[in-house]
PDB file of N, CA and C in Angstrom:
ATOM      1  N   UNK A   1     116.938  98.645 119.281  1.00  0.00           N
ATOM      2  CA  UNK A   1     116.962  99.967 118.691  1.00  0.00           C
ATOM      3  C   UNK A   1     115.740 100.184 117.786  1.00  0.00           C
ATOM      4  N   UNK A   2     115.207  99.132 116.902  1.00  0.00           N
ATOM      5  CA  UNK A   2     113.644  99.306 116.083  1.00  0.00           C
ATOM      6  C   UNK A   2     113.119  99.518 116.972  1.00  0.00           C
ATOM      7  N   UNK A   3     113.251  98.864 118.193  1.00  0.00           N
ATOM      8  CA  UNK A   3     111.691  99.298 118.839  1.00  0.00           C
ATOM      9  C   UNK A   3     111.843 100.843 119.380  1.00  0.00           C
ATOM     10  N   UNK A   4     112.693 101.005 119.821  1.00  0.00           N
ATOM     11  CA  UNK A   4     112.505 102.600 119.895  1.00  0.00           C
ATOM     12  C   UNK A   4     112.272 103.453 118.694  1.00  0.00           C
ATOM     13  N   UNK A   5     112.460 103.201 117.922  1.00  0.00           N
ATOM     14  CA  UNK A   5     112.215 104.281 116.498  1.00  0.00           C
ATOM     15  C   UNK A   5     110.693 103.845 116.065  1.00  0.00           C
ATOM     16  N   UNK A   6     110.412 102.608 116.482  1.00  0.00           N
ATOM     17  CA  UNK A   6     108.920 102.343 116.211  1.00  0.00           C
ATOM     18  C   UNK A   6     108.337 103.415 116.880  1.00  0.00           C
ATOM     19  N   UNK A   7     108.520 103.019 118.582  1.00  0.00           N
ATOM     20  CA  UNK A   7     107.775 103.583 119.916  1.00  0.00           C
ATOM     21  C   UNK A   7     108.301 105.306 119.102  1.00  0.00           C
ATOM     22  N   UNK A   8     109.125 105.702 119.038  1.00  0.00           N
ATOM     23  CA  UNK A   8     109.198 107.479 118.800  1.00  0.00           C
ATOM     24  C   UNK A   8     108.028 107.779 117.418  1.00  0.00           C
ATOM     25  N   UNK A   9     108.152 106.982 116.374  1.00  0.00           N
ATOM     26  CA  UNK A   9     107.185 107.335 115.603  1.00  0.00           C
ATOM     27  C   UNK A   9     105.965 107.417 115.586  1.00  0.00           C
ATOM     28  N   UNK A  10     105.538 106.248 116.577  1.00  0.00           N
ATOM     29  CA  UNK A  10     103.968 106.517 117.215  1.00  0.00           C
ATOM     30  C   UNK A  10     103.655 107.489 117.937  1.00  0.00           C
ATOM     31  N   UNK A  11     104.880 107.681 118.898  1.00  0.00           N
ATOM     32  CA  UNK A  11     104.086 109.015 119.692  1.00  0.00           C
ATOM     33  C   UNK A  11     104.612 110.764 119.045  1.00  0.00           C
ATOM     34  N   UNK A  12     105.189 110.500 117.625  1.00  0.00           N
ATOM     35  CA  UNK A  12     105.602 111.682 117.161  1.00  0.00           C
ATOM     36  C   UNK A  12     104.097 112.487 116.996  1.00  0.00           C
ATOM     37  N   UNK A  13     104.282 114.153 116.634  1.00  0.00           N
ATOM     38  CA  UNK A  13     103.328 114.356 116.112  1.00  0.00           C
ATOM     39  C   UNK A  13     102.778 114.191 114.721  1.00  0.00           C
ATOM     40  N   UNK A  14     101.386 114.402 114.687  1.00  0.00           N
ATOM     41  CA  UNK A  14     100.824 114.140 113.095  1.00  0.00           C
ATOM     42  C   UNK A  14     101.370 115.092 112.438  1.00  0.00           C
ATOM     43  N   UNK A  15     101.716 114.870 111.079  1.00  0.00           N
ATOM     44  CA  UNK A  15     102.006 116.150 110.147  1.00  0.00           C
ATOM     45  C   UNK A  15     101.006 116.089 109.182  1.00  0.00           C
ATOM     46  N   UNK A  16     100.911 116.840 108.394  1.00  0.00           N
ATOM     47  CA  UNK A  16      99.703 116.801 107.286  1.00  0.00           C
ATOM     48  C   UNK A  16     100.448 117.737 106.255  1.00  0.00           C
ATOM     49  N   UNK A  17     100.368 116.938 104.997  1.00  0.00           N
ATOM     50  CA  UNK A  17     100.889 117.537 103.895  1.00  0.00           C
ATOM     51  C   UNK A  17      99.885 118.160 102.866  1.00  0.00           C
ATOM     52  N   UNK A  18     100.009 119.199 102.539  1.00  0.00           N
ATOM     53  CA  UNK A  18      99.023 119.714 101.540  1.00  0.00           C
ATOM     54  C   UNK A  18      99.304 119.854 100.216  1.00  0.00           C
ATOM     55  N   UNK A  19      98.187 119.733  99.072  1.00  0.00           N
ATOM     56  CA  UNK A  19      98.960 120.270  97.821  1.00  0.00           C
ATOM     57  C   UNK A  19      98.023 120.836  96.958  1.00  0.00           C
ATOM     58  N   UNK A  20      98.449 121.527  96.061  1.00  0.00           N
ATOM     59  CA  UNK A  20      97.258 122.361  95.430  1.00  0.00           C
ATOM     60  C   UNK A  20      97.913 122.384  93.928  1.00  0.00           C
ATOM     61  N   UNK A  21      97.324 122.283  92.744  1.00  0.00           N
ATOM     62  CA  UNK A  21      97.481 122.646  91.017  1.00  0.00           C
ATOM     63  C   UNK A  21      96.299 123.469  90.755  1.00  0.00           C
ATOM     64  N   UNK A  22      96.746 124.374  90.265  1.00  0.00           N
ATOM     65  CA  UNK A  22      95.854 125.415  89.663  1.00  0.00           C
ATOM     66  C   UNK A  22      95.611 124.625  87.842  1.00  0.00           C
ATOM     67  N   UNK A  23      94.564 124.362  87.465  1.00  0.00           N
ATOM     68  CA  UNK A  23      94.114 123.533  86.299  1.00  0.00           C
ATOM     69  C   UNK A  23      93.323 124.849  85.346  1.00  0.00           C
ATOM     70  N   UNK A  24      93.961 124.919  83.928  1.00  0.00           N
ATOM     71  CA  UNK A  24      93.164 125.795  83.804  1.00  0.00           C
ATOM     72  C   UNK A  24      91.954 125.033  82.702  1.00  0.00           C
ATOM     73  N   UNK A  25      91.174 124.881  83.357  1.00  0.00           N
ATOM     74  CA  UNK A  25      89.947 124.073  82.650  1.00  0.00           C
ATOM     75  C   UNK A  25      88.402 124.262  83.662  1.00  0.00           C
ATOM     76  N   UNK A  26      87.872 124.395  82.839  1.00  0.00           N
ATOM     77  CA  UNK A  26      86.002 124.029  83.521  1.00  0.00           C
ATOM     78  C   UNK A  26      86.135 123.040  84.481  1.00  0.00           C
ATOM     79  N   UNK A  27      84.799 123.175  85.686  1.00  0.00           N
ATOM     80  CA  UNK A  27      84.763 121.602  86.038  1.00  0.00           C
ATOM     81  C   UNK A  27      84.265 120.512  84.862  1.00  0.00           C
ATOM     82  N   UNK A  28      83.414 121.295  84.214  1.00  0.00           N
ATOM     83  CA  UNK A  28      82.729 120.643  83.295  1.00  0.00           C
ATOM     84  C   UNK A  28      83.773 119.755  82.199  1.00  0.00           C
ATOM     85  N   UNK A  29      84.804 120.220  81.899  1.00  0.00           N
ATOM     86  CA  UNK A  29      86.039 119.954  80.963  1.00  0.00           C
ATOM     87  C   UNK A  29      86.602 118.776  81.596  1.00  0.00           C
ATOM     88  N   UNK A  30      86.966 118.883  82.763  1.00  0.00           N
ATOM     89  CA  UNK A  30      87.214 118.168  83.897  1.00  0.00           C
ATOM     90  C   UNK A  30      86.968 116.960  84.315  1.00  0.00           C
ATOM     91  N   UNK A  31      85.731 116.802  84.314  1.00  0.00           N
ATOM     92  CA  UNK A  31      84.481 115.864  84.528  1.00  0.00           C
ATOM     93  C   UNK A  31      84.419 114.867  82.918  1.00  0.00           C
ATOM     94  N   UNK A  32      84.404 115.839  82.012  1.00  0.00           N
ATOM     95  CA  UNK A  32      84.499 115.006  80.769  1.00  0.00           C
ATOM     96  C   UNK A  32      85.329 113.888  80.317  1.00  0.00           C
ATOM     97  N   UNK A  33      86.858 114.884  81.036  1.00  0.00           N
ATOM     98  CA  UNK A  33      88.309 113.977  80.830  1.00  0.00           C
ATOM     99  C   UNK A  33      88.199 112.842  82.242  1.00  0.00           C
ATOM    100  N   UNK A  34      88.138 113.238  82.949  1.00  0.00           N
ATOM    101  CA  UNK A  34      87.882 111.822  84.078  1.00  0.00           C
ATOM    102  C   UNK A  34      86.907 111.164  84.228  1.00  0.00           C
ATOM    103  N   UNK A  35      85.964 111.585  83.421  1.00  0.00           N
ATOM    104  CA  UNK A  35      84.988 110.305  83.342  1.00  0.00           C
ATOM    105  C   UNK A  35      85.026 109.604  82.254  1.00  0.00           C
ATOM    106  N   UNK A  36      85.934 109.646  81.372  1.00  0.00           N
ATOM    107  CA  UNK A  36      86.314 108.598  80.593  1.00  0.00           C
ATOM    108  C   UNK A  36      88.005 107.666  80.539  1.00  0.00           C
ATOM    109  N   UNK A  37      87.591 107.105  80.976  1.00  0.00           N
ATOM    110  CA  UNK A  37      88.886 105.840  81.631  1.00  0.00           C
ATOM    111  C   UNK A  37      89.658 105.669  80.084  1.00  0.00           C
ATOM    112  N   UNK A  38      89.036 105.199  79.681  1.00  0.00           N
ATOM    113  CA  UNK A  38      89.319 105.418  77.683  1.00  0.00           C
ATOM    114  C   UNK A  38      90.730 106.344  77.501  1.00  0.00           C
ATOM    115  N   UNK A  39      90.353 107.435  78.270  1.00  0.00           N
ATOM    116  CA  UNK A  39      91.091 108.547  77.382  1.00  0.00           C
ATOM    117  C   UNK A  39      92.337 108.453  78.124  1.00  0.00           C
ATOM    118  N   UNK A  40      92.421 107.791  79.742  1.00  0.00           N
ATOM    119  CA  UNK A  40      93.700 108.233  80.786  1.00  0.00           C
ATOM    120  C   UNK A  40      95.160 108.121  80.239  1.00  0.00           C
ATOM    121  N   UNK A  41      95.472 107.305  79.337  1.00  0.00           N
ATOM    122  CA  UNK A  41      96.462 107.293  78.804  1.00  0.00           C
ATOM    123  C   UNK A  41      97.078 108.294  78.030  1.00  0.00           C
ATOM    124  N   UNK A  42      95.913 109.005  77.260  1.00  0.00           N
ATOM    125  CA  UNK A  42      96.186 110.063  76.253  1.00  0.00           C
ATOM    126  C   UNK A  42      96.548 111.343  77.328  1.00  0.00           C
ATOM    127  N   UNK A  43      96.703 111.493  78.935  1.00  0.00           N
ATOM    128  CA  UNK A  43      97.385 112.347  79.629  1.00  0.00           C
ATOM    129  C   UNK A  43      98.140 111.721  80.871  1.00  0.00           C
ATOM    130  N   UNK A  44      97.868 110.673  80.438  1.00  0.00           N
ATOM    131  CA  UNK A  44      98.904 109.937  81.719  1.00  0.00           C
ATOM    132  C   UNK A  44     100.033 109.368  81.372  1.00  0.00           C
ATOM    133  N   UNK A  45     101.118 110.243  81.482  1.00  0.00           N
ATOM    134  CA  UNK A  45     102.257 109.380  80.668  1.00  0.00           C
ATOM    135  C   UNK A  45     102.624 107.568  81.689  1.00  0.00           C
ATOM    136  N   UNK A  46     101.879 107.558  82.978  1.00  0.00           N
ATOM    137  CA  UNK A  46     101.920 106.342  83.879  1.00  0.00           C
ATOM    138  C   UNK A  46     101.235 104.862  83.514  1.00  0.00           C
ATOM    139  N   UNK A  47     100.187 105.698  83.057  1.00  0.00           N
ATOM    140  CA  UNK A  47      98.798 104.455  83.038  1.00  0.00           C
ATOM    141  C   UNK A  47      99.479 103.323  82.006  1.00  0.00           C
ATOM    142  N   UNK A  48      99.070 102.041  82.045  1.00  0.00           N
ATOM    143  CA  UNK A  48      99.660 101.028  81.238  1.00  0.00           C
ATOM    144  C   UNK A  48      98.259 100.515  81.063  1.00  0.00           C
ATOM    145  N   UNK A  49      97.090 100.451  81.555  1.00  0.00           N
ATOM    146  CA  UNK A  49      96.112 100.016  81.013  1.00  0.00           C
ATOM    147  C   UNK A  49      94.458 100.481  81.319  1.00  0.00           C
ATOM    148  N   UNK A  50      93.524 100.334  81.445  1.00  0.00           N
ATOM    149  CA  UNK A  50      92.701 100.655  82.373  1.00  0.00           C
ATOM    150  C   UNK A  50      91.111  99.704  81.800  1.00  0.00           C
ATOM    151  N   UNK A  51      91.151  98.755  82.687  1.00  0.00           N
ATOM    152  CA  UNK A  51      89.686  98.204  81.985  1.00  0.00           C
ATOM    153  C   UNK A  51      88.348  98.645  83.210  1.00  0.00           C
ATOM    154  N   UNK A  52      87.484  98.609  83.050  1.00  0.00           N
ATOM    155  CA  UNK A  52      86.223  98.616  83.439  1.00  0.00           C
ATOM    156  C   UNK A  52      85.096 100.169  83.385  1.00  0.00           C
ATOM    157  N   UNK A  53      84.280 100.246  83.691  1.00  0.00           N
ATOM    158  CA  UNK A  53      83.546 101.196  83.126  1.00  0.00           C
ATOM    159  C   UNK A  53      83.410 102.051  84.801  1.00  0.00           C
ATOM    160  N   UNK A  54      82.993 103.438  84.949  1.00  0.00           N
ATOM    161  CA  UNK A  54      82.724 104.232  85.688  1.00  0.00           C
ATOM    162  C   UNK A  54      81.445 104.369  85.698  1.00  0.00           C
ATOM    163  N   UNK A  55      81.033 103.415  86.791  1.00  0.00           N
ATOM    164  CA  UNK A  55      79.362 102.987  86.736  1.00  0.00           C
ATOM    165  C   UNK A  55      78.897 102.207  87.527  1.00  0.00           C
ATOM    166  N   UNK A  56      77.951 102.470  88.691  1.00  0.00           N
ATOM    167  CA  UNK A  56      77.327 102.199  89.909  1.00  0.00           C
ATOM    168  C   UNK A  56      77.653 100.275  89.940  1.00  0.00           C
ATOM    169  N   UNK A  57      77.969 100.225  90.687  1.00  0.00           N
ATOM    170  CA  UNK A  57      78.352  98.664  90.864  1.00  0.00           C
ATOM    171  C   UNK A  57      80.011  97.912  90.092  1.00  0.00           C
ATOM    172  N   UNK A  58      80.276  98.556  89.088  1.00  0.00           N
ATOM    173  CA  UNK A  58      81.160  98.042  88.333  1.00  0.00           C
ATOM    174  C   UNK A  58      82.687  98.041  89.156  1.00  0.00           C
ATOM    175  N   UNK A  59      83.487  97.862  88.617  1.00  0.00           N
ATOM    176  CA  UNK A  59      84.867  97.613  88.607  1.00  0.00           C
ATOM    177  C   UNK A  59      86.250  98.467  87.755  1.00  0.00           C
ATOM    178  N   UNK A  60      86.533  98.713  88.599  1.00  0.00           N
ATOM    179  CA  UNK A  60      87.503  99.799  87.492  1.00  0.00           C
ATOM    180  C   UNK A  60      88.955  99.184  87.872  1.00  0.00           C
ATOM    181  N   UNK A  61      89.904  99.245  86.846  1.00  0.00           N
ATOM    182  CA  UNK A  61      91.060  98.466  87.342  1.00  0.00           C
ATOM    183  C   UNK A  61      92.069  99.538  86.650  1.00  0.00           C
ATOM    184  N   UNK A  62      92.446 100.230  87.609  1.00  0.00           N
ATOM    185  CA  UNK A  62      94.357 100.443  86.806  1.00  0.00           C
ATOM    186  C   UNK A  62      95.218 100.543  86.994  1.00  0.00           C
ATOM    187  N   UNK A  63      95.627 100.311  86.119  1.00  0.00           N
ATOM    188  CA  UNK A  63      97.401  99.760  85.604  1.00  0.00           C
ATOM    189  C   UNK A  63      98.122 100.694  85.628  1.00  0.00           C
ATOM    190  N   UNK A  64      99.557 101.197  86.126  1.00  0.00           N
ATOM    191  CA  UNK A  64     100.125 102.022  86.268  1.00  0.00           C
ATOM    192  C   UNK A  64     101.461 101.645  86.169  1.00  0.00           C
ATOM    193  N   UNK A  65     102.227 101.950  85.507  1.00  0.00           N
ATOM    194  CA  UNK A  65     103.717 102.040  85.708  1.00  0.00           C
ATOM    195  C   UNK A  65     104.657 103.322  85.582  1.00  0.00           C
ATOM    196  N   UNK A  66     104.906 104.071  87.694  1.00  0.00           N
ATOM    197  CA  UNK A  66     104.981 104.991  87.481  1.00  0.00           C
ATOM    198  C   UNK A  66     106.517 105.085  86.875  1.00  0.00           C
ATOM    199  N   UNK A  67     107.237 106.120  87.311  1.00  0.00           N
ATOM    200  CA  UNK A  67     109.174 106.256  87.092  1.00  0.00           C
ATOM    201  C   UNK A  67     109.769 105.193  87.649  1.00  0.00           C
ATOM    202  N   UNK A  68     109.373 104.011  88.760  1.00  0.00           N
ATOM    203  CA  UNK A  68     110.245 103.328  89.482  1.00  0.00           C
ATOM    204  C   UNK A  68     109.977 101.935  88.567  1.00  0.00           C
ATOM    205  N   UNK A  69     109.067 102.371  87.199  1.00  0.00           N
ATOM    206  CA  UNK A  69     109.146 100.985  86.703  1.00  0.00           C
ATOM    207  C   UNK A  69     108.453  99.752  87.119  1.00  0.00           C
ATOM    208  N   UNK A  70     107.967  99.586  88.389  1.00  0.00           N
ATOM    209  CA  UNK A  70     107.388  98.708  89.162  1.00  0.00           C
ATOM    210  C   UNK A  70     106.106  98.994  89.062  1.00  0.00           C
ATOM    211  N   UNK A  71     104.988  97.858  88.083  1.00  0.00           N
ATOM    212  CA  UNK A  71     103.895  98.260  87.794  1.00  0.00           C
ATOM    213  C   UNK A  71     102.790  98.117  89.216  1.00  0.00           C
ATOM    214  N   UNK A  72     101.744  98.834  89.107  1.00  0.00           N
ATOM    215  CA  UNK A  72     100.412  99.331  90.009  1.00  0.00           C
ATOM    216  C   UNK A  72      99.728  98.616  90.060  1.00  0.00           C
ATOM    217  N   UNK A  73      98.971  98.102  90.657  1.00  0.00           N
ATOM    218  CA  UNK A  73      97.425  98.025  89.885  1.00  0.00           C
ATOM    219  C   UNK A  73      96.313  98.566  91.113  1.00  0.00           C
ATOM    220  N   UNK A  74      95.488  99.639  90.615  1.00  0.00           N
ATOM    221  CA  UNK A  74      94.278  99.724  91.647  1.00  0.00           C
ATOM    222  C   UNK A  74      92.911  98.825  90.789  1.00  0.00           C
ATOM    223  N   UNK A  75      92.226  99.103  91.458  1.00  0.00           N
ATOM    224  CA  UNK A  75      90.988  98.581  91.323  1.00  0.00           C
ATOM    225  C   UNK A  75      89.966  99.332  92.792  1.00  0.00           C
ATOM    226  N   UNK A  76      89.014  99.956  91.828  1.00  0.00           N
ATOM    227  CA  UNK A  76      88.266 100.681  92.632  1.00  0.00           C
ATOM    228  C   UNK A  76      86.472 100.339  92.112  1.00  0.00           C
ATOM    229  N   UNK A  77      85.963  99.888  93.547  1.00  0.00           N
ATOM    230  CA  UNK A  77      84.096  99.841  93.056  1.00  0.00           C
ATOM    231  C   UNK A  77      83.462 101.179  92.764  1.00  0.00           C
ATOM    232  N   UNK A  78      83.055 101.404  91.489  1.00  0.00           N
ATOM    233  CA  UNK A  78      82.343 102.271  91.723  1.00  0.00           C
ATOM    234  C   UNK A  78      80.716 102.388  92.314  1.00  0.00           C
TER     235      UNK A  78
END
């Protein structure tokens, strides 16, 4: 029986979900608040930590613990 619900989900069609927030801020405002890793906590009620800098080669790491309690971690090169 998995393998049929596998086999149906592969050949289902694609769906694509969209989403949109209207922000009322500048890009410029924007750009200020997300380019400082520093600040993510002060609007992320999720974030649990965030080390590294936003900067050609570096390492950015974060920590997240969303509602399910079960902490995150990304890490992205910039």
């Amino acid at each position: 029986m998995a393998a049929i619900l596998v086999a149906a989900f592969a050949f289902a069609p694609r769906q694509e979900v969209v989403t949109e927030v209207g922000i009322d801020a500048t890009p410029a405002q924007l750009w200020a608040l997300l380019g400082d890793p520093g600040s993510y906590r002060d609007w992320n009620p999720f974030i649990v930590s965030v080390e590294g800098a936003l900067a050609e080669g570096e390492t950015l790491v974060n920590r997240m613990r969303p509602g399910t309690g079960n902490q995150i971690t990304f890490k992205r090169l910039c």
